[in-house]
N, C-alpha and C. Protein backbone atom coordinates (compact mmCIF):
# COMPACT_ATOMS: atom_id res chain seq x y z
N UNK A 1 -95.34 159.51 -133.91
CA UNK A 1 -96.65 159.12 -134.38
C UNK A 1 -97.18 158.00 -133.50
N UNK A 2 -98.44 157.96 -133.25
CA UNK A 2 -99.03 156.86 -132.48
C UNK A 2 -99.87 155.75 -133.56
N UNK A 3 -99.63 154.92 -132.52
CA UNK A 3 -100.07 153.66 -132.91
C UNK A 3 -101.28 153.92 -133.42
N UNK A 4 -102.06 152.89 -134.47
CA UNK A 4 -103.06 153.07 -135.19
C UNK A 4 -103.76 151.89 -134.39
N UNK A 5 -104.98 152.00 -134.01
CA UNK A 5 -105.59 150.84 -132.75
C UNK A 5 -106.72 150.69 -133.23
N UNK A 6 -107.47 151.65 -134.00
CA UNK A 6 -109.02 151.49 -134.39
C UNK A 6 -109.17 150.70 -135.82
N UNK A 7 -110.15 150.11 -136.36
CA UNK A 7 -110.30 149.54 -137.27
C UNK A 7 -111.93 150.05 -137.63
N UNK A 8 -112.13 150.81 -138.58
CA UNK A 8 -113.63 151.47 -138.86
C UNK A 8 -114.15 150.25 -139.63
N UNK A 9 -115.50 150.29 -139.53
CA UNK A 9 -116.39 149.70 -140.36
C UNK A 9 -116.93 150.70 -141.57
N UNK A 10 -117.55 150.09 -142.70
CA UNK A 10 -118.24 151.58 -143.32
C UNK A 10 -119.29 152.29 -142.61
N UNK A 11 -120.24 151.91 -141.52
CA UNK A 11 -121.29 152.47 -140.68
C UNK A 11 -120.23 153.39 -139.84
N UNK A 12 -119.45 153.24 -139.63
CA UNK A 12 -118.75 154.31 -138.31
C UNK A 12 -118.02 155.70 -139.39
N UNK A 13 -117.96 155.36 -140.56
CA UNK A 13 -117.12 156.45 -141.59
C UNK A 13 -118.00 157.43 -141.61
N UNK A 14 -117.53 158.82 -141.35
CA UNK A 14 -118.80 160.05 -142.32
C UNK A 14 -117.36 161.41 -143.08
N UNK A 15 -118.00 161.53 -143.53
CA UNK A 15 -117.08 162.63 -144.07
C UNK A 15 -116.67 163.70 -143.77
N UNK A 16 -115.38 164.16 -143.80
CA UNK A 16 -114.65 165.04 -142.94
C UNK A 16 -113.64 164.32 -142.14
N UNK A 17 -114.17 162.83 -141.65
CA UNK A 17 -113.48 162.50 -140.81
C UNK A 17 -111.62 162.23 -140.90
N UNK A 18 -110.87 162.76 -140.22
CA UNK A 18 -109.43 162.47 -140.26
C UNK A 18 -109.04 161.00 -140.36
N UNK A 19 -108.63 160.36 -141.01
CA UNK A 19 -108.27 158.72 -141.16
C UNK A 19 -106.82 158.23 -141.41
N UNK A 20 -105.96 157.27 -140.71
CA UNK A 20 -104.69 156.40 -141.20
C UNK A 20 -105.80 155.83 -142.48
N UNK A 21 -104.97 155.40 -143.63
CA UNK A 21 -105.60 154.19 -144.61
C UNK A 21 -105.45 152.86 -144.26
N UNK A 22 -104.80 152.69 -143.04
CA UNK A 22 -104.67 151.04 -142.19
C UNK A 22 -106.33 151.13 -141.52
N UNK A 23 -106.81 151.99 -141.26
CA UNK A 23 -108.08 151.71 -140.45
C UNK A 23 -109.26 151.81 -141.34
N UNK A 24 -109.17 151.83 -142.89
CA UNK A 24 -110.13 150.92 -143.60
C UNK A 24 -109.85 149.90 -144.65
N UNK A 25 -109.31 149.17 -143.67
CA UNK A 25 -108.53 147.99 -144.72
C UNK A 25 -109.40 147.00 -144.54
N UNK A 26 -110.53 146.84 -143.37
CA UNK A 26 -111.09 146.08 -143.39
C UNK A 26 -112.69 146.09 -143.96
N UNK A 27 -112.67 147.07 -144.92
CA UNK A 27 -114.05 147.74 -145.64
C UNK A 27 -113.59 147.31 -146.66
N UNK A 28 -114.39 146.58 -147.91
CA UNK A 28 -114.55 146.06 -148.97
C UNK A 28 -115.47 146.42 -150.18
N UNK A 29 -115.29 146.83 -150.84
CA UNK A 29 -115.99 146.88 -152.30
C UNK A 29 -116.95 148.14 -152.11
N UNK A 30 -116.19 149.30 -151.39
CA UNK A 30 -116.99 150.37 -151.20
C UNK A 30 -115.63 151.62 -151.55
N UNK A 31 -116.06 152.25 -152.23
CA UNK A 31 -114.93 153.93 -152.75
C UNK A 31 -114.68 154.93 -151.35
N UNK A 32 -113.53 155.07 -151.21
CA UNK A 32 -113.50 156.02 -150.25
C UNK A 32 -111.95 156.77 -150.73
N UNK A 33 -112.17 158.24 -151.16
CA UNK A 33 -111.74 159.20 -151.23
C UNK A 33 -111.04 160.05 -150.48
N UNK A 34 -109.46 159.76 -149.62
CA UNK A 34 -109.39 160.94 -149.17
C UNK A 34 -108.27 161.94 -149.76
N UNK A 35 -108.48 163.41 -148.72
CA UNK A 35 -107.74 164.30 -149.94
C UNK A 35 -106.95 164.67 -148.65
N UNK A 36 -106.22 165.48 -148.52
CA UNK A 36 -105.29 166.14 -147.70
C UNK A 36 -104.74 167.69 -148.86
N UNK A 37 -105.27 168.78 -148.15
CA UNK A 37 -104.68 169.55 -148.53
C UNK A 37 -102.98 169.72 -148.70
N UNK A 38 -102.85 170.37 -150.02
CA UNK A 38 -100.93 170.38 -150.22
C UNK A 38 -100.48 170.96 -149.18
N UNK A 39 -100.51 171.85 -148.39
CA UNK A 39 -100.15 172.78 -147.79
C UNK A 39 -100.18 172.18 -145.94
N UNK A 40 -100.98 171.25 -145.59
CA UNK A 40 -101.21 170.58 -144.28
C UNK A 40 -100.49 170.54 -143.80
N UNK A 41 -100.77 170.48 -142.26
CA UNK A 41 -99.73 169.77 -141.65
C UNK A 41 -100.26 168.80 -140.75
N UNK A 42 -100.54 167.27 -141.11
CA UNK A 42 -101.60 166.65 -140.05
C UNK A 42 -101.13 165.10 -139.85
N UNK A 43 -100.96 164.39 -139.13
CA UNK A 43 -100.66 163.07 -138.43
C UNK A 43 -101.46 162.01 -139.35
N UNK A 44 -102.58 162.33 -139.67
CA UNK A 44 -103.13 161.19 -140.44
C UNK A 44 -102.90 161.11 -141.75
N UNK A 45 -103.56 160.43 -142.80
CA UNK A 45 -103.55 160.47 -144.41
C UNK A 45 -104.07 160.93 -144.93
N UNK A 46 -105.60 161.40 -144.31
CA UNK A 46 -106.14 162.02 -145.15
C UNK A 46 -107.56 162.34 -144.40
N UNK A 47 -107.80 163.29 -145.31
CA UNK A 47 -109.73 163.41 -144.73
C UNK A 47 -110.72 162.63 -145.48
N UNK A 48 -111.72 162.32 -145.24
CA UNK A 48 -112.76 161.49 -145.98
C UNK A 48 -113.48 162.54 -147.19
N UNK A 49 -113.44 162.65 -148.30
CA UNK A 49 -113.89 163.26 -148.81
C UNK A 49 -115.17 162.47 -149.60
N UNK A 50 -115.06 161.73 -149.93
CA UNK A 50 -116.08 160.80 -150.34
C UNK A 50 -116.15 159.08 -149.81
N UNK A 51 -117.33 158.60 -149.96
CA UNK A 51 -117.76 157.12 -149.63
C UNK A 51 -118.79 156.81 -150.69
N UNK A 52 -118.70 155.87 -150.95
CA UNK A 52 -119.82 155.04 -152.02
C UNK A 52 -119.55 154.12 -152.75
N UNK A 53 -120.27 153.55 -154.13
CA UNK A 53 -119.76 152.62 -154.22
C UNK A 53 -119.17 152.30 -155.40
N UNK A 54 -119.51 153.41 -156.26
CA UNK A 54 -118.07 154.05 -157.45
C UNK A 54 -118.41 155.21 -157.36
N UNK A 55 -116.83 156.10 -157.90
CA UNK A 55 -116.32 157.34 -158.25
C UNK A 55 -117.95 158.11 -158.84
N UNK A 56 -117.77 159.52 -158.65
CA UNK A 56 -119.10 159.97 -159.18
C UNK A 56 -118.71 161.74 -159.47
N UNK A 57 -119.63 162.71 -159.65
CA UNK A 57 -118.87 163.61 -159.68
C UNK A 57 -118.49 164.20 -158.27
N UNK A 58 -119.42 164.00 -157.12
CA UNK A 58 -118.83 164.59 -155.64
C UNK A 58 -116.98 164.07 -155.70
N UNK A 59 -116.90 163.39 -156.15
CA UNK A 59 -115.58 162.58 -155.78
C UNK A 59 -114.54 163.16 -156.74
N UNK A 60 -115.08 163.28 -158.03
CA UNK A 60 -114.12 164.09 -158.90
C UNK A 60 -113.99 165.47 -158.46
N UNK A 61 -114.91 166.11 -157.94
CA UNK A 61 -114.46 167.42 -157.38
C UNK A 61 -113.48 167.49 -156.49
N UNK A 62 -113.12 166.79 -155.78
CA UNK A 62 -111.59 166.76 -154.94
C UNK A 62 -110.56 166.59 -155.88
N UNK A 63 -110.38 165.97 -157.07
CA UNK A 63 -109.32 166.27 -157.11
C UNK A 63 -108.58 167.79 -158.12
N UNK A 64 -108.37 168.57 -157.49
CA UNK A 64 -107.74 169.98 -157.51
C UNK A 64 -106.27 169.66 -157.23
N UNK A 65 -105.94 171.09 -157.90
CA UNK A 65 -104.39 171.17 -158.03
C UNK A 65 -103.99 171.50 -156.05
N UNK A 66 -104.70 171.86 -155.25
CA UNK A 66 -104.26 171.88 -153.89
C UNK A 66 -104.94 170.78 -153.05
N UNK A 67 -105.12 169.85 -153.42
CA UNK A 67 -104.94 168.75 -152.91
C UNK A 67 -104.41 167.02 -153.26
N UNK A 68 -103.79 166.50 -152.05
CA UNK A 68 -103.48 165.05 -152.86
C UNK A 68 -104.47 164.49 -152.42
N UNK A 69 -104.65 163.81 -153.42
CA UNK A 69 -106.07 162.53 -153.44
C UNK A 69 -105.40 161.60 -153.28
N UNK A 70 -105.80 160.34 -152.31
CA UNK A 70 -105.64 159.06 -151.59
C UNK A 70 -107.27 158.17 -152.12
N UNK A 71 -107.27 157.67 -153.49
CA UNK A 71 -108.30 156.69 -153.36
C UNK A 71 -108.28 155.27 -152.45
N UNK A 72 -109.02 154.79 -151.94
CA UNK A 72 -109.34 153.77 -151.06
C UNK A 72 -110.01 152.97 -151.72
N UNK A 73 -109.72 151.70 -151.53
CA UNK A 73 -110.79 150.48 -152.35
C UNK A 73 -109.89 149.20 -152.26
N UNK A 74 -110.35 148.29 -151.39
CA UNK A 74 -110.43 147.03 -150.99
C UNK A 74 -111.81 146.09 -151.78
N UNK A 75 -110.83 145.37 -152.84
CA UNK A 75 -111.95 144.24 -153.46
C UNK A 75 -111.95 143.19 -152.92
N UNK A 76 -113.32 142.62 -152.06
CA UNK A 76 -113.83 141.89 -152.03
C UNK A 76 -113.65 140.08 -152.54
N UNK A 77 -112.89 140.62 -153.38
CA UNK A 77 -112.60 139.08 -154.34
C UNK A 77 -111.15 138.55 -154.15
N UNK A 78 -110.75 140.16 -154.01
CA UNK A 78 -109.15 139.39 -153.33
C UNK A 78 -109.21 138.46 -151.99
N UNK A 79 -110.31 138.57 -151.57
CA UNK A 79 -109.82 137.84 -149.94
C UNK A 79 -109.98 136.05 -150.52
N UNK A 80 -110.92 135.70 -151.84
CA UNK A 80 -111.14 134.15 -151.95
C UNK A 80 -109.97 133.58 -152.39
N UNK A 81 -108.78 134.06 -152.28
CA UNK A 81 -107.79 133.34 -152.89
C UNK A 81 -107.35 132.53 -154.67
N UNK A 82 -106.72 132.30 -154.15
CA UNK A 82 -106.23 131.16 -155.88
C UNK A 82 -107.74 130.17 -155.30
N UNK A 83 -107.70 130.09 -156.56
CA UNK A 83 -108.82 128.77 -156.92
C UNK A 83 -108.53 127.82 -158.07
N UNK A 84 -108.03 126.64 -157.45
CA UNK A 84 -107.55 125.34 -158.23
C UNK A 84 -108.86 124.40 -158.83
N UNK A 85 -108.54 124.34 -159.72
CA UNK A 85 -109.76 123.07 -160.46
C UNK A 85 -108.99 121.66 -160.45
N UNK A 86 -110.26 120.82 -159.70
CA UNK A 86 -109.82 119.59 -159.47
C UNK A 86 -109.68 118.89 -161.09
N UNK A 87 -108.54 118.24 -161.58
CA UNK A 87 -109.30 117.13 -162.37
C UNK A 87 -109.31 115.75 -162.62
């Protein structure tokens, strides 16, 4: 397997596209769906089956008994850390 080198933004994502889940780790507070057919045989994790910014029905339609679903979702709030109150 090769190295994973790219890092997507959500503007560079469209659907269909083949994806590692390391190369949208840096997308935040946006849904991304991928599925991989059971039966595959493919190097990455998954295909993009959906993007937005919650689950909807396009997104529930992937998940079928011949495919695994890989939800994606990086919150936003995890990156501010612990937050101490002075007193």
């Amino acid at each position: 397997m090769q190295a994973v080198t790219t890092k997507y933004t959500v503007n560079d994502l469209k659907e269909g596209m083949r994806v590692f889940k390391e190369q949208l780790s840096s997308i935040y507070d946006t849904w991304i769906i991928l599925y991989r057919p059971k039966n595959s045989i493919m190097d990455e994790d998954g295909i993009i089956g959906f993007i937005g910014s919650e689950p909807n029905e396009k997104s529930d339609a992937l998940y079928t008994e011949d495919n695994i679903i890989i939800p994606i979702y990086n919150d936003s709030t995890e990156l501010e850390g612990d937050i101490f109150d002075e007193e």
